[in-house]
N, C-alpha and C. Protein backbone atom coordinates (compact mmCIF):
# COMPACT_ATOMS: atom_id res chain seq x y z
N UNK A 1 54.62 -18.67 26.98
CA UNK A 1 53.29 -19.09 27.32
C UNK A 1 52.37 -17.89 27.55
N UNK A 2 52.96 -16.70 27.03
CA UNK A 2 51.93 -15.40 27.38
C UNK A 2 50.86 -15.56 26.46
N UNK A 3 50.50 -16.29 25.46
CA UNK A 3 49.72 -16.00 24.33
C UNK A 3 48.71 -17.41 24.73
N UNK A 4 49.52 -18.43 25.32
CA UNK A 4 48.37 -19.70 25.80
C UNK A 4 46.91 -19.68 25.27
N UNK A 5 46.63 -18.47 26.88
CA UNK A 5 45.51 -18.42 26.88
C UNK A 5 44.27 -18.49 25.01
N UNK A 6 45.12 -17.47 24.34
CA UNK A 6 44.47 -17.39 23.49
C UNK A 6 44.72 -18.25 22.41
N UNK A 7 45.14 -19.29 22.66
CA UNK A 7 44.92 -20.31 21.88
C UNK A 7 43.83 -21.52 22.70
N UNK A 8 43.35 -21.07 23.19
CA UNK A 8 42.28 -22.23 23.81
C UNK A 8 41.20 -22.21 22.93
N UNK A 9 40.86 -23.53 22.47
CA UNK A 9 39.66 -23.75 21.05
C UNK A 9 40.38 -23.43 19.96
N UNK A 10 41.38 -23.45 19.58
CA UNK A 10 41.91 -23.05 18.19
C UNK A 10 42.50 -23.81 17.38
N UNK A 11 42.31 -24.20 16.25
CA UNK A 11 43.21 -25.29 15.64
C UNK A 11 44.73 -24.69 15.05
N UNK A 12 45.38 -25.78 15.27
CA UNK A 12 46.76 -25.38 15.29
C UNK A 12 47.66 -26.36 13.87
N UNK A 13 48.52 -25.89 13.62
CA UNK A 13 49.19 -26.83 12.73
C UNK A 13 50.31 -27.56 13.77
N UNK A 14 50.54 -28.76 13.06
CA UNK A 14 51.53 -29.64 13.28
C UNK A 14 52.86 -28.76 13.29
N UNK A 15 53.52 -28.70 14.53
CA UNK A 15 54.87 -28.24 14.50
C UNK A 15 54.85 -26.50 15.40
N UNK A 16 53.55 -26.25 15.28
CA UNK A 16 53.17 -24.82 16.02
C UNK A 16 53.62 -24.82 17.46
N UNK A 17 54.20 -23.44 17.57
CA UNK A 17 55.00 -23.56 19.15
C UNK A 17 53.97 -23.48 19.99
N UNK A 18 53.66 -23.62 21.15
CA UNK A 18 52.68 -23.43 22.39
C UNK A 18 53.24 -22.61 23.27
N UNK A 19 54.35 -23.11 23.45
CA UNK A 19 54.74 -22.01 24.94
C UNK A 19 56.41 -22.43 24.58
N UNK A 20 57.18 -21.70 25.30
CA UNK A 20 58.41 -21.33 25.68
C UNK A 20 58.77 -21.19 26.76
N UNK A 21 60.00 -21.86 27.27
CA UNK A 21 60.03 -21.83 28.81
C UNK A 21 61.41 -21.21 29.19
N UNK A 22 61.51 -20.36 29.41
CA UNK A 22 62.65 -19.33 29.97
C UNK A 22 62.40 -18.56 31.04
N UNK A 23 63.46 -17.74 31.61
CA UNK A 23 63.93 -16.91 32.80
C UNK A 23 63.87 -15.35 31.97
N UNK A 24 62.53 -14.90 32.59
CA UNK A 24 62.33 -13.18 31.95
C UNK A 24 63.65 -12.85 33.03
N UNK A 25 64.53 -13.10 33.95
CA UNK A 25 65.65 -12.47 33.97
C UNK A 25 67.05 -12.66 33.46
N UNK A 26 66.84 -13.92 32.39
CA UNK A 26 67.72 -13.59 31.92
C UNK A 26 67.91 -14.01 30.52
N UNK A 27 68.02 -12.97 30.27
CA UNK A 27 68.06 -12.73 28.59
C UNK A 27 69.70 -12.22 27.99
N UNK A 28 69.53 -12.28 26.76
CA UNK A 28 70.61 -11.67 25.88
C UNK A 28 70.22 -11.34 25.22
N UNK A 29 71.40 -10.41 24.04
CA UNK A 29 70.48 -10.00 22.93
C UNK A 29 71.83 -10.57 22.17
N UNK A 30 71.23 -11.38 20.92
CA UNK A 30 71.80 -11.83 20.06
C UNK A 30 71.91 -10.60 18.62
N UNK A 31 72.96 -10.94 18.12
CA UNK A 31 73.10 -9.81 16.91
C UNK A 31 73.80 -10.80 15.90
N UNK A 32 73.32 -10.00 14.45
CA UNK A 32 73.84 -10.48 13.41
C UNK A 32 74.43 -9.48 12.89
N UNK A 33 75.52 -10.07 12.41
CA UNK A 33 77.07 -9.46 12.08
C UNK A 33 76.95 -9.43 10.69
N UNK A 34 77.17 -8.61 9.63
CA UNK A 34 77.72 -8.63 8.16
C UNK A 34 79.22 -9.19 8.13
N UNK A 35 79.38 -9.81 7.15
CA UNK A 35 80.59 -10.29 6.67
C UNK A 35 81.80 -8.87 7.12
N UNK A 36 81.61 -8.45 6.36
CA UNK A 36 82.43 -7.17 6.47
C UNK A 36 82.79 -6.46 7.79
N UNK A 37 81.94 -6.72 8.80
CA UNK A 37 82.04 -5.59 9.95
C UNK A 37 82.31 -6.81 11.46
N UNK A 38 82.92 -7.82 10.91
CA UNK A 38 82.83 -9.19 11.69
C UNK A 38 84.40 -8.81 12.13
N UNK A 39 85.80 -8.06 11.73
CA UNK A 39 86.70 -7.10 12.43
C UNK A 39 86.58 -6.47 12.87
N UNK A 40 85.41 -5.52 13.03
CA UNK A 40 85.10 -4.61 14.04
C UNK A 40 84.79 -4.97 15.36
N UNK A 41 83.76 -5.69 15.47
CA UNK A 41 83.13 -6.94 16.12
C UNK A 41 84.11 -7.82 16.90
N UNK A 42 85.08 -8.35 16.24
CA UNK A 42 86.82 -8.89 16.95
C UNK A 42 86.75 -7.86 18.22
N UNK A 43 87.34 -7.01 17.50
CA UNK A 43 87.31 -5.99 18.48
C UNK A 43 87.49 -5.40 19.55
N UNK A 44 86.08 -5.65 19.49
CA UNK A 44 85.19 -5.34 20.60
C UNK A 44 85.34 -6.56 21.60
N UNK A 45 85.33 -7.41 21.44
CA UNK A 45 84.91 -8.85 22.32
C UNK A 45 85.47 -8.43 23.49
N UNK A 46 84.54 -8.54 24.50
CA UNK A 46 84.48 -8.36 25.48
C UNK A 46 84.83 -6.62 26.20
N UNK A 47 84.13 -6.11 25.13
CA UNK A 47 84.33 -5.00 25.60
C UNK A 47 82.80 -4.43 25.52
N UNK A 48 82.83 -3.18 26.44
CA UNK A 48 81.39 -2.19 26.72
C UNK A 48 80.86 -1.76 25.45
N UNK A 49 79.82 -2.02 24.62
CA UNK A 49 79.33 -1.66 23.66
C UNK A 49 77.51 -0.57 24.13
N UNK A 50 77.54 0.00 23.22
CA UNK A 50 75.87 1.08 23.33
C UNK A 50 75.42 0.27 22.28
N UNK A 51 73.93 -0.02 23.43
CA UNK A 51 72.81 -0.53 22.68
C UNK A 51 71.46 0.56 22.87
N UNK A 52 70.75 0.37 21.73
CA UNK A 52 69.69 1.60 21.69
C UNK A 52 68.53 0.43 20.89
N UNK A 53 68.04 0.46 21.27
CA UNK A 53 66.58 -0.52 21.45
C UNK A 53 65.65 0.45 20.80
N UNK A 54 64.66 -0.60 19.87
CA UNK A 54 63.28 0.30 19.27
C UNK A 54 62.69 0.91 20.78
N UNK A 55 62.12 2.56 20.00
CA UNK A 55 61.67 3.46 21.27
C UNK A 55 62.48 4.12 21.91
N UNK A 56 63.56 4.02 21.45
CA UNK A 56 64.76 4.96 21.87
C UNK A 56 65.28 4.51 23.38
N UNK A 57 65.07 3.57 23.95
CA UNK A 57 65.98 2.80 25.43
C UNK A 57 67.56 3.01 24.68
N UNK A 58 68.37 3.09 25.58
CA UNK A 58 69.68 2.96 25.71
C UNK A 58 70.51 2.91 26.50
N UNK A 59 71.36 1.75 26.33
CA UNK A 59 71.33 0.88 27.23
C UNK A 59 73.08 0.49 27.35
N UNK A 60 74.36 0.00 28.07
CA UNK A 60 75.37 -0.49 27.81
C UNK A 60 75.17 -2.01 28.12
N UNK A 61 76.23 -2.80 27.69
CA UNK A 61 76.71 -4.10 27.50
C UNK A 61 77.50 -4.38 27.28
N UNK A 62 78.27 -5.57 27.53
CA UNK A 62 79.80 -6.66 27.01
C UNK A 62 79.41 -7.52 25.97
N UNK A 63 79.96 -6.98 25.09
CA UNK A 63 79.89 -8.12 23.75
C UNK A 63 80.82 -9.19 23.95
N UNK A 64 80.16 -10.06 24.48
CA UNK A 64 80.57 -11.75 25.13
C UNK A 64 80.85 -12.93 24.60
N UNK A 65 80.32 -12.75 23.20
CA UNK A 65 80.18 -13.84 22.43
C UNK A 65 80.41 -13.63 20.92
N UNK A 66 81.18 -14.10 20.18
CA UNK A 66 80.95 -14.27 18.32
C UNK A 66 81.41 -15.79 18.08
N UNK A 67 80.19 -16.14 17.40
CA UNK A 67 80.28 -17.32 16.39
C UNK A 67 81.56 -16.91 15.32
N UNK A 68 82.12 -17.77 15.48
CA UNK A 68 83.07 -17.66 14.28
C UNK A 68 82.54 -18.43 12.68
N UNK A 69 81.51 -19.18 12.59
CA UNK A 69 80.84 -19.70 11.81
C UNK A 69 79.39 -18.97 10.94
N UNK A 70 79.82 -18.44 9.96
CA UNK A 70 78.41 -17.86 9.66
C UNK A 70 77.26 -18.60 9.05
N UNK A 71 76.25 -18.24 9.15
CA UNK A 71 75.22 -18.85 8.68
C UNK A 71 73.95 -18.23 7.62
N UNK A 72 73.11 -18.61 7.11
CA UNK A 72 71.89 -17.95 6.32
C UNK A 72 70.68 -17.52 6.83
N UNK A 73 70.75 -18.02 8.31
CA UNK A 73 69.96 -17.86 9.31
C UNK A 73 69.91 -16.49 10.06
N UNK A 74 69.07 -16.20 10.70
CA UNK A 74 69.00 -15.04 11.34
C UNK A 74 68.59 -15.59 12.88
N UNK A 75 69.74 -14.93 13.60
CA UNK A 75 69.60 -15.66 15.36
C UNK A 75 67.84 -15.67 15.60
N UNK A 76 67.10 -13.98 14.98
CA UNK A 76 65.67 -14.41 15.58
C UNK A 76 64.82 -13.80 14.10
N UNK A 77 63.80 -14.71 14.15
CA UNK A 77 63.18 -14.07 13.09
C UNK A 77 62.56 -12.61 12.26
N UNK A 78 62.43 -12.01 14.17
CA UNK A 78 61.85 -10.74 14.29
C UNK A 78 63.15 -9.77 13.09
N UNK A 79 64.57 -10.60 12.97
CA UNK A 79 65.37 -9.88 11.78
C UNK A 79 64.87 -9.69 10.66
N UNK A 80 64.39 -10.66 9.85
CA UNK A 80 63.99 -10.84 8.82
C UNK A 80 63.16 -9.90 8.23
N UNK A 81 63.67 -9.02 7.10
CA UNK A 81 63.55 -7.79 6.62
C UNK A 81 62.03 -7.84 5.89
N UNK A 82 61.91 -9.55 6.10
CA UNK A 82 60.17 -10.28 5.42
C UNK A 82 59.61 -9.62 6.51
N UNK A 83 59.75 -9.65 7.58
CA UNK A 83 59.28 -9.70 9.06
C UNK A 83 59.22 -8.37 9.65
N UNK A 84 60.01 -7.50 8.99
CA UNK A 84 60.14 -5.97 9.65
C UNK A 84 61.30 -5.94 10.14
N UNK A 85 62.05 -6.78 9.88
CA UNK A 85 63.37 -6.67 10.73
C UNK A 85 64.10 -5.90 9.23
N UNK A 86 65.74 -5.76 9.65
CA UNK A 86 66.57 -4.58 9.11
C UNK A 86 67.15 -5.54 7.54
N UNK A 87 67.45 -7.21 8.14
CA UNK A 87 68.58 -7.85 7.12
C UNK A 87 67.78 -8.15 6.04
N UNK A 88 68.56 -8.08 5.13
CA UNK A 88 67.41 -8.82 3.98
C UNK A 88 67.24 -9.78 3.67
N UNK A 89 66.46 -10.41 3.57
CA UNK A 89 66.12 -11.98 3.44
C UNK A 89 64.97 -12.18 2.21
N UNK A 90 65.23 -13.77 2.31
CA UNK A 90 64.06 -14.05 0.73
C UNK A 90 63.55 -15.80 1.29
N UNK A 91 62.26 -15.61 0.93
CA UNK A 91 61.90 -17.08 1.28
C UNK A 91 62.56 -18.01 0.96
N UNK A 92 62.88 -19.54 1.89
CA UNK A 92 63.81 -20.27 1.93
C UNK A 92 63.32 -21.23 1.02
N UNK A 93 64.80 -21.81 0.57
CA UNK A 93 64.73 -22.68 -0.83
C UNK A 93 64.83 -23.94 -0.22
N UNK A 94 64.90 -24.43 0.96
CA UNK A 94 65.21 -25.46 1.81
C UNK A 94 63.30 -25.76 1.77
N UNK A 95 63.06 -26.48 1.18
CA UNK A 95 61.32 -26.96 1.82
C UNK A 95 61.16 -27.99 2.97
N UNK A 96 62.47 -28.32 3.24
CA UNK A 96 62.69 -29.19 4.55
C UNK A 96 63.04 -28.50 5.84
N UNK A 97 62.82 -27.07 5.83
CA UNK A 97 63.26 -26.50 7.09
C UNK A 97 61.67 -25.87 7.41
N UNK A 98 62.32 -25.25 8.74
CA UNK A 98 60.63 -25.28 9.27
C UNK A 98 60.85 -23.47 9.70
N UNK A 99 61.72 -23.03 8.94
CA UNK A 99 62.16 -21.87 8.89
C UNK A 99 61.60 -21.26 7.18
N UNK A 100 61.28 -20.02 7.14
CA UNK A 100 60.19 -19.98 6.08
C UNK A 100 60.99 -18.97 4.94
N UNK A 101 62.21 -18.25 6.16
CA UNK A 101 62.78 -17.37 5.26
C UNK A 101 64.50 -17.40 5.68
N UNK A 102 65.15 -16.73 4.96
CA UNK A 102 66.80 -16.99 5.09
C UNK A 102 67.02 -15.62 4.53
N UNK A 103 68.52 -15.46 5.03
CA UNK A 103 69.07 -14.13 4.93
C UNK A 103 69.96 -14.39 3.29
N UNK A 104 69.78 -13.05 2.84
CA UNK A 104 70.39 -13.36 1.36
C UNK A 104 71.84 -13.68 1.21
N UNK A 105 72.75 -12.84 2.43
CA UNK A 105 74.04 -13.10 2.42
C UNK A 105 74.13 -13.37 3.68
N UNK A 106 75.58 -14.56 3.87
CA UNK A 106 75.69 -15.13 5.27
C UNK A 106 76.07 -14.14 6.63
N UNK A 107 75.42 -14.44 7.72
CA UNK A 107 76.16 -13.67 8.48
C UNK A 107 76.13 -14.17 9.65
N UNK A 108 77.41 -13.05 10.57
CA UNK A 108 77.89 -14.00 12.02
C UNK A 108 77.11 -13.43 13.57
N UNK A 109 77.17 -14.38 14.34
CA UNK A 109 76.45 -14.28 15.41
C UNK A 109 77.06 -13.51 16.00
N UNK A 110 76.74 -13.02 17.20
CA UNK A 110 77.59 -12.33 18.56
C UNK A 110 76.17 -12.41 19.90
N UNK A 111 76.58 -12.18 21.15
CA UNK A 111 76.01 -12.51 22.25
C UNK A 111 76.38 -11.11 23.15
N UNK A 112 75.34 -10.60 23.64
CA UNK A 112 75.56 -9.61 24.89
C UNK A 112 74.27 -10.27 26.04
N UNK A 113 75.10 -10.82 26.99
CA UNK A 113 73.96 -10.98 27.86
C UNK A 113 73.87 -9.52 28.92
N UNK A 114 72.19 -9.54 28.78
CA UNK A 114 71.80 -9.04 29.87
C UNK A 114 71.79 -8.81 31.24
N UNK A 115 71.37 -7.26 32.34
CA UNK A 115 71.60 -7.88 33.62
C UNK A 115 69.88 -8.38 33.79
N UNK A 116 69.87 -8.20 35.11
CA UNK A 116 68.93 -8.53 35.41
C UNK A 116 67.45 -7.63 35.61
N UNK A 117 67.63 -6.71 35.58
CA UNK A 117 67.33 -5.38 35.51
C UNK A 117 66.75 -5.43 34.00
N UNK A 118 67.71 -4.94 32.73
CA UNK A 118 67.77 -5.20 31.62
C UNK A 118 66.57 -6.18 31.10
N UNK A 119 67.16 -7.32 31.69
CA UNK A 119 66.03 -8.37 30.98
C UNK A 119 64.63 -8.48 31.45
N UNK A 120 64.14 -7.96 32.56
CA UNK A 120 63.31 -7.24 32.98
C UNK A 120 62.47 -6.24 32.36
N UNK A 121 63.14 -5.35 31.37
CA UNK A 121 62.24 -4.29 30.93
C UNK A 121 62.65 -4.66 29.28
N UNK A 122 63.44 -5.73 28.67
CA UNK A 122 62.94 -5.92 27.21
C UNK A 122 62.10 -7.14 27.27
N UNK A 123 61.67 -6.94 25.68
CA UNK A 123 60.59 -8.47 25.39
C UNK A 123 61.59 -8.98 24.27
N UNK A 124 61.24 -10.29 24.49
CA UNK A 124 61.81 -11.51 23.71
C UNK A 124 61.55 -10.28 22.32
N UNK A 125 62.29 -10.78 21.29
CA UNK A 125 61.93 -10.45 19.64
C UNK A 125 61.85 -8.67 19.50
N UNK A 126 62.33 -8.19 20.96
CA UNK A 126 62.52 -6.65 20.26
C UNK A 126 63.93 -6.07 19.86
N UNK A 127 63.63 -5.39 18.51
CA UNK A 127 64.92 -4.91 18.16
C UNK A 127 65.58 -4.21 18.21
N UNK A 128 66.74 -3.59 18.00
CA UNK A 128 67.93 -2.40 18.20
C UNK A 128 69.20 -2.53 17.60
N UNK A 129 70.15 -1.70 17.63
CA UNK A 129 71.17 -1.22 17.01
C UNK A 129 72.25 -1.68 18.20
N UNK A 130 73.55 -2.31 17.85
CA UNK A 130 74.66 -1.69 18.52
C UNK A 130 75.83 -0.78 18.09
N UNK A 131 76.31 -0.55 19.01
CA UNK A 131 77.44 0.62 18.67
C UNK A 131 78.61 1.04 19.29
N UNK A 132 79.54 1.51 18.89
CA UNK A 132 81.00 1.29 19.43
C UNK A 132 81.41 2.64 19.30
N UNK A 133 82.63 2.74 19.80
CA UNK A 133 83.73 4.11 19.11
C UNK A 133 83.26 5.39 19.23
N UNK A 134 82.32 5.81 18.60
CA UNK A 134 81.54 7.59 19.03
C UNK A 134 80.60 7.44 19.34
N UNK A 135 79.94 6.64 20.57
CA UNK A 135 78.83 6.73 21.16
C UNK A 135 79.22 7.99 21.98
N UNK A 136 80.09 8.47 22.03
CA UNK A 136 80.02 9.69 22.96
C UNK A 136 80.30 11.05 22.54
N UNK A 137 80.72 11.33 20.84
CA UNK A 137 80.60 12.59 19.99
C UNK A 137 79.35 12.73 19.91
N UNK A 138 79.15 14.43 19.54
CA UNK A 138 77.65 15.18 19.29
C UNK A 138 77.92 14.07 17.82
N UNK A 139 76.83 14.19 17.30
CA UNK A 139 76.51 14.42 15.71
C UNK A 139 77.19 14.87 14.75
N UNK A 140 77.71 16.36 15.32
CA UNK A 140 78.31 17.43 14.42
C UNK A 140 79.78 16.93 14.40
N UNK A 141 80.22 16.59 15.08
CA UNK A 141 81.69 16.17 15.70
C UNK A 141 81.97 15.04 14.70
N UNK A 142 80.86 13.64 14.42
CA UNK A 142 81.12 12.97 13.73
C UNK A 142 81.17 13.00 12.41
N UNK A 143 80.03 14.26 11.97
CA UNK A 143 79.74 14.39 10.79
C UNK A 143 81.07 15.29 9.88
N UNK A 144 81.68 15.87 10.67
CA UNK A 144 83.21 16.75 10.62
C UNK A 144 84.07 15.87 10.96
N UNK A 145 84.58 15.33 10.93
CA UNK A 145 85.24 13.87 11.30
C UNK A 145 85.42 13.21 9.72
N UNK A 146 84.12 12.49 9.68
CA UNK A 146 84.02 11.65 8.12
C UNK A 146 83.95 12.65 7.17
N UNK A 147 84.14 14.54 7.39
CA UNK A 147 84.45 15.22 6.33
C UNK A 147 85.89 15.24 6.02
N UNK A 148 86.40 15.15 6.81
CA UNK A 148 88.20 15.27 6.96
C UNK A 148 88.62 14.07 6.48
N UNK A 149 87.37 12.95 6.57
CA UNK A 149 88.23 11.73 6.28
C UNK A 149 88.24 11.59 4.37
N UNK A 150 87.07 12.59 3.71
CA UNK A 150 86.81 12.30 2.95
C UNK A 150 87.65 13.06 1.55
N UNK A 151 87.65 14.52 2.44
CA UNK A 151 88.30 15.34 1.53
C UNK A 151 89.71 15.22 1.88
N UNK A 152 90.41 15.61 0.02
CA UNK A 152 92.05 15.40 0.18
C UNK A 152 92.59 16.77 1.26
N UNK A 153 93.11 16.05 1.78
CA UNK A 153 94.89 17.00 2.27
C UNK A 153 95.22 17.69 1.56
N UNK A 154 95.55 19.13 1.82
CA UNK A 154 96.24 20.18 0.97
C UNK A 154 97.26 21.15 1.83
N UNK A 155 98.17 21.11 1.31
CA UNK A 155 99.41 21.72 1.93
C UNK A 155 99.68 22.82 0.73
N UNK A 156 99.82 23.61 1.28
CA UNK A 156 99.98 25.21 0.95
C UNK A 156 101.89 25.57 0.87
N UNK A 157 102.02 25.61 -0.20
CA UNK A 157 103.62 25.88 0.03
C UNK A 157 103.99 27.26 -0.40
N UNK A 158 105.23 28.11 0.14
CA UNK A 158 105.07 29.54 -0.34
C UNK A 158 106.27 29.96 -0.72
C-alpha cells in the first residue's frame, strides 16, 4: 500500500493490484534454482548460506526451503530478465494467465527466511546472489583453485 496514495484519481485496469498486506518484519527471500545446480542446493538445506544483495549488502542465512517441483514461473517478477532481473524469460504463451512473461527453462524454488532486523532494511522485489563453499577465499585463492582444477596433472619421472 506504499504507492496508494498515488493512485488516487487514476484509472486502473481490471485485475490491477492496490495494496498488499504483509509484515515488513518478516520477509524471505525466495530464489530460483537452475535445473542443474538443484544438487548443490540439496546440499545446502538447512545450512548457513552468503547472500549479497544489489548495492553490495551482505548478509548470512539458512536455506530452509526447496520446492522439489519446478516450474516456468519465476517466484517474483522483479527475476524476469524482461524486467531486469538475471533469468531469461520470453513473453507467455498462456493468454489465460495474468502473468505476462515465463522463464525459458524450468526452474526450482528455495526459501531463506529472514530475521527481523534483515527484513527491516530490504524491500519487497530487491535482488541478489546466493552463495556457498568459498565465501571465505580471497579471489586469487579461487581463481588458483579452478586453475589446478583445469590443467592436467604431470608427474615427472627420472
Amino acid at each position: 500500500a506504499r504507492e496508494l496514495p498515488l493512485k488516487l484519481e487514476a484509472y486502473l485496469n481490471e485485475g490491477d493490484h492496490l495494496a498488499a498486506i504483509g509484515n515488513e518484519s518478516r520477509k524471505e527471500i525466495q530464489i530460483a534454482i537452475a535445473q542443474m545446480e538443484m544438487d548443490h542446493f540439496e546440499d545446502q538445506l538447512g545450512h548457513q548460506v552468503g547472500i549479497r544483495m544489489t548495492g553490495g549488502l551482505v548478509m548470512a542465512g539458512r536455506l530452509q526451503r526447496l520446492d522439489p517441483r519446478a516450474t516456468m514461473r519465476a517466484p517474483h517478477e522483479s527475476m524476469y530478465a524482461a524486467l531486469g532481473g538475471s533469468l531469461k524469460s520470453r513473453r507467455s504463451k498462456d493468454t489465460q494467465s495474468s502473468d505476462s512473461y515465463e522463464l525459458i527453462s524450468p526452474h526450482f524454488t528455495g526459501r531463506i527466511p529472514l530475521t527481523e532486523q534483515q527484513s527491516k532494511t530490504l524491500q519487497v522485489g530487491q535482488r541478489g546472489v546466493i552463495w556457498f563453499g568459498r565465501y571465505r577465499e580471497t579471489i586469487g585463492q579461487v581463481v588458483a583453485q579452478k586453475l589446478r582444477e583445469m590443467l592436467p596433472a604431470i608427474t615427472i619421472l627420472g
